[in-house]
Structure formats: structure tokens, C-alpha cells
N, C-alpha and C. Protein backbone atom coordinates (compact mmCIF):
# COMPACT_ATOMS: atom_id res chain seq x y z
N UNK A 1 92.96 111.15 102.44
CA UNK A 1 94.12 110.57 101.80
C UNK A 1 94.85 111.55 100.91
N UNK A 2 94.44 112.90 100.41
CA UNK A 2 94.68 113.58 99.65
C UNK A 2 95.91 114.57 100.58
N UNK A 3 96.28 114.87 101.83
CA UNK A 3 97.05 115.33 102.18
C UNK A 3 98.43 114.76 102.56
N UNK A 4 98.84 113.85 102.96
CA UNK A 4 99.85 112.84 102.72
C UNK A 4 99.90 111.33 103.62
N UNK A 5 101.07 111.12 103.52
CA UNK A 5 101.55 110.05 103.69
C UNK A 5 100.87 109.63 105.40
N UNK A 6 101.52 110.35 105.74
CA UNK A 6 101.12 110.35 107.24
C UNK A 6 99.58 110.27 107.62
N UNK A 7 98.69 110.57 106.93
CA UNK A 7 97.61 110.42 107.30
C UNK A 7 97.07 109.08 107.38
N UNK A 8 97.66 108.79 106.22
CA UNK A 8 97.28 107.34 106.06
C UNK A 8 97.48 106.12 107.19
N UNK A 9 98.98 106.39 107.05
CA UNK A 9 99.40 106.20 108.37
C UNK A 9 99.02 105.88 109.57
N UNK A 10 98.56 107.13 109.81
CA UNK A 10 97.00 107.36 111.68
C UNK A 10 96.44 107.07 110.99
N UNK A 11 95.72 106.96 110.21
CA UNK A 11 94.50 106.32 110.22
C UNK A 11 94.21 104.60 110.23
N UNK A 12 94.99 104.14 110.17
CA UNK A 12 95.56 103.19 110.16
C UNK A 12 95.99 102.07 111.99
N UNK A 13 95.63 103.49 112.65
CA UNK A 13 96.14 103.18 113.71
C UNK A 13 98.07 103.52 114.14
N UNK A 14 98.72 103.86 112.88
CA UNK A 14 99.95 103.92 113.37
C UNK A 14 100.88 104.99 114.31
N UNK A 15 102.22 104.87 115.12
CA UNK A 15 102.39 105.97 115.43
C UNK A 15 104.03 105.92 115.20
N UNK A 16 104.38 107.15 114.99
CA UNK A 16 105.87 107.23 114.64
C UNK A 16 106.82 106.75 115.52
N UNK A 17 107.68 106.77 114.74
CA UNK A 17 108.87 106.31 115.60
C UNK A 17 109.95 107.65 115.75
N UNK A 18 110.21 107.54 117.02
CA UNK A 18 110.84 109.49 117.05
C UNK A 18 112.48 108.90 116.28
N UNK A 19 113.29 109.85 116.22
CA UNK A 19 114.68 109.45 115.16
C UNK A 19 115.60 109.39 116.65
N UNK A 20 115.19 109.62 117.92
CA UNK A 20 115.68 109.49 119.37
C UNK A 20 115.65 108.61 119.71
N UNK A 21 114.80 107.22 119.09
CA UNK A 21 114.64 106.03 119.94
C UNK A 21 115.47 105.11 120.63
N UNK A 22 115.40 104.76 121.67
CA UNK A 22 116.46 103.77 122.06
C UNK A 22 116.19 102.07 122.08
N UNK A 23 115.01 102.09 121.55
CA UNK A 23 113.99 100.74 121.09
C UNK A 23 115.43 100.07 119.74
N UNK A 24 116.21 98.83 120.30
CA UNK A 24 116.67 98.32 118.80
C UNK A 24 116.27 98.07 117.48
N UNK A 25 114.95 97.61 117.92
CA UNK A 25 114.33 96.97 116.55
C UNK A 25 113.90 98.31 116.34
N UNK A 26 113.54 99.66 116.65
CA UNK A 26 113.11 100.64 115.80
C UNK A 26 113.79 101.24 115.19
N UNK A 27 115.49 101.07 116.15
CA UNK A 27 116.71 101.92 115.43
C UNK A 27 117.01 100.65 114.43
N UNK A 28 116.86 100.15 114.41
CA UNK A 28 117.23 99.25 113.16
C UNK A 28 116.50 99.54 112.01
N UNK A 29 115.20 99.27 112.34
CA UNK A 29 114.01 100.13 111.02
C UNK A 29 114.34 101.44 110.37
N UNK A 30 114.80 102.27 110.97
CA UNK A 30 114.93 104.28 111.30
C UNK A 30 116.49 103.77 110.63
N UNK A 31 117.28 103.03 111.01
CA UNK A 31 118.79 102.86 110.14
C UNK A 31 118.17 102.34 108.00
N UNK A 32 117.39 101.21 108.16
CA UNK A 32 117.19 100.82 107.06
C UNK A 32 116.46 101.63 106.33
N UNK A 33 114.87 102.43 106.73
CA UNK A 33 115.17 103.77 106.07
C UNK A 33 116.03 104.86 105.69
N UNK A 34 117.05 105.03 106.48
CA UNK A 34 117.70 106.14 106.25
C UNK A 34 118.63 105.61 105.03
N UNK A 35 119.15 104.97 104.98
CA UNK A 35 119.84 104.36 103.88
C UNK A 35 119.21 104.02 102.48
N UNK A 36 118.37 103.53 102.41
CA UNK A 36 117.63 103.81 101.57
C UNK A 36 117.30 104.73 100.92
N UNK A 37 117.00 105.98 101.93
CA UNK A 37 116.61 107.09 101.41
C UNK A 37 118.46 108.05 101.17
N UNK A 38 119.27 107.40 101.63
CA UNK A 38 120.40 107.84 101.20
C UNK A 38 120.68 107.36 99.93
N UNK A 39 120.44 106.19 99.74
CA UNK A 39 121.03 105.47 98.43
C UNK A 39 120.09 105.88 97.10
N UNK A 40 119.16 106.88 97.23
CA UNK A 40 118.05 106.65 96.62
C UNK A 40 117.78 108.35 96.35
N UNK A 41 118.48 108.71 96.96
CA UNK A 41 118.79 110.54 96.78
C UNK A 41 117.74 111.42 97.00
N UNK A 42 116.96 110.75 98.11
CA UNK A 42 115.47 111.12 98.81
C UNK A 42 115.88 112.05 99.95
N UNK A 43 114.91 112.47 100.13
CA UNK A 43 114.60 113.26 101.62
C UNK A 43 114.55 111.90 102.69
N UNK A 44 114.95 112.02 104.30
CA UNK A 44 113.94 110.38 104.55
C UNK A 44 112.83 110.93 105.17
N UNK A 45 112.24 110.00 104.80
CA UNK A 45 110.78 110.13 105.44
C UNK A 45 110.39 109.58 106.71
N UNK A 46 108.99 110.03 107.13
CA UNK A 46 108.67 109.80 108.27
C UNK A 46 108.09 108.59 108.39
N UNK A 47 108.39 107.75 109.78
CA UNK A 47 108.56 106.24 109.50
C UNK A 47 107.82 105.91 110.78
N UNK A 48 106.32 105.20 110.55
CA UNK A 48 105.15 104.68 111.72
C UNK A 48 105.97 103.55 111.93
N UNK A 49 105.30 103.06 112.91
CA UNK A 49 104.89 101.29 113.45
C UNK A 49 103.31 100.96 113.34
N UNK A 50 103.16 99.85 112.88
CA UNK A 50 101.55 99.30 112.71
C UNK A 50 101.46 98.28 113.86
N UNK A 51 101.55 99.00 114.94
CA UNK A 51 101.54 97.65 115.76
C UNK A 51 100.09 96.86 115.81
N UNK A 52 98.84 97.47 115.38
CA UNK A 52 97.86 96.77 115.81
C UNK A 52 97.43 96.27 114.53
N UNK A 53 97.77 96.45 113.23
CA UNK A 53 97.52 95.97 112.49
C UNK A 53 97.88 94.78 111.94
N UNK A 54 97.12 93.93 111.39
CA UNK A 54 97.16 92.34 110.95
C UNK A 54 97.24 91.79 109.34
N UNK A 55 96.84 92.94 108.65
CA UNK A 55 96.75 92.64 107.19
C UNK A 55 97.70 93.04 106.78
N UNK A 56 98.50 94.05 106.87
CA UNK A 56 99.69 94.70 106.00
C UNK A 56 100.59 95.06 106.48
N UNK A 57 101.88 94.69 106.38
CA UNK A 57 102.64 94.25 107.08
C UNK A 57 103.75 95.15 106.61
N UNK A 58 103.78 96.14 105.55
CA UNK A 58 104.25 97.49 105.27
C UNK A 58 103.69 97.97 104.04
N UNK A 59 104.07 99.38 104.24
CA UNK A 59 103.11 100.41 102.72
C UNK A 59 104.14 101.77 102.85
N UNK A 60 104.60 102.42 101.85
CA UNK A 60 105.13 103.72 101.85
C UNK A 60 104.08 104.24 101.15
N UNK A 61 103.44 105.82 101.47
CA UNK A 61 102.23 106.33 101.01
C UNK A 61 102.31 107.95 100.84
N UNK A 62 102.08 108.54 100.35
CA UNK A 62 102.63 110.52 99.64
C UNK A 62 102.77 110.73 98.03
N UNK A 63 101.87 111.61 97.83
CA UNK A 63 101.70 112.37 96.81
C UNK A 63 103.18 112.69 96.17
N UNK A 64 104.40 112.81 96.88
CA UNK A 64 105.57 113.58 96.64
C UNK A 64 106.55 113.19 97.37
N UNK A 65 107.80 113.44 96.63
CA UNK A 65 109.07 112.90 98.22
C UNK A 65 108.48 113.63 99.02
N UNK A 66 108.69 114.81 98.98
CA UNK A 66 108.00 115.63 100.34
C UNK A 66 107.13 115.14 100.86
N UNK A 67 106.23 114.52 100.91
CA UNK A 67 105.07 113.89 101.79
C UNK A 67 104.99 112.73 102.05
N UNK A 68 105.88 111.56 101.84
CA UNK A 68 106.08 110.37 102.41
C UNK A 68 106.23 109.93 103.74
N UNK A 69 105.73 108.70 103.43
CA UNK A 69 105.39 108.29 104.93
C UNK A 69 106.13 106.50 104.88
N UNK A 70 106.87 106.00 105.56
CA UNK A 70 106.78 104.93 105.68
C UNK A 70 106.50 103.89 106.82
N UNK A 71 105.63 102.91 106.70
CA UNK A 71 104.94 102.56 107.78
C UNK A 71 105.41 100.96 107.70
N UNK A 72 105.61 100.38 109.01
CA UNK A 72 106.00 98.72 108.89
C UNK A 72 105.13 98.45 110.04
């Protein structure tokens, strides 16, 4: 857990969503991060899907802007 966001992430089971997708509901997700991280004067971060997961239903996780991860 000590290296970032992303680890957490996979470990977790998750896998990214590329910023290429042609999936709606992911470009919709990949839009609502980016804005966020526009409105918010961030870097954006790198953004999983939890598809197999049942308990948590989102988490942003990193030591640093630089190492964020956001996962839904």
C-alpha cells in the first residue's frame, strides 16, 4: 500500500479504464473525473473499475496528487 494509488486498486481486483474508451458509461466516469480534477487544480488521475467487487462501491487512494488512483 505504501507505493500508490494504483496498487490498491489491483489488488482489489480492479482494472483501468484506458482515456480511449468507447464504453459510455466509462466515458462518462473518465468525463466526471476529469472535471473534477479540472475544477480542483489536480493532475487527473488514473481511474479503475471494481467490477467484481461488492463492498465498496468507490475509494480514491495515493500518498500524493501524483499517485492517485480513482476507483468506482
Amino acid at each position: 500500500l505504501s507505493r500508490d494509488g494504483t496498487t490498491v486498486a489491483e489488488s482489489l481486483g480492479g482494472r483501468p479504464v484506458s482515456p480511449e474508451t468507447t464504453d459510455p458509461s466509462e466515458r462518462r466516469l473518465l468525463n466526471v473525473v476529469e472535471e473534477m480534477a479540472l475544477a480542483s487544480g489536480t493532475r487527473i488521475p488514473a481511474v479503475y473499475v471494481l467490477e467484481q467487487e461488492d463492498g465498496i462501491n468507490a475509494f480514491a487512494a495515493g500518498f500524493s496528487i501524483n499517485s492517485a488512483t480513482v476507483a468506482v
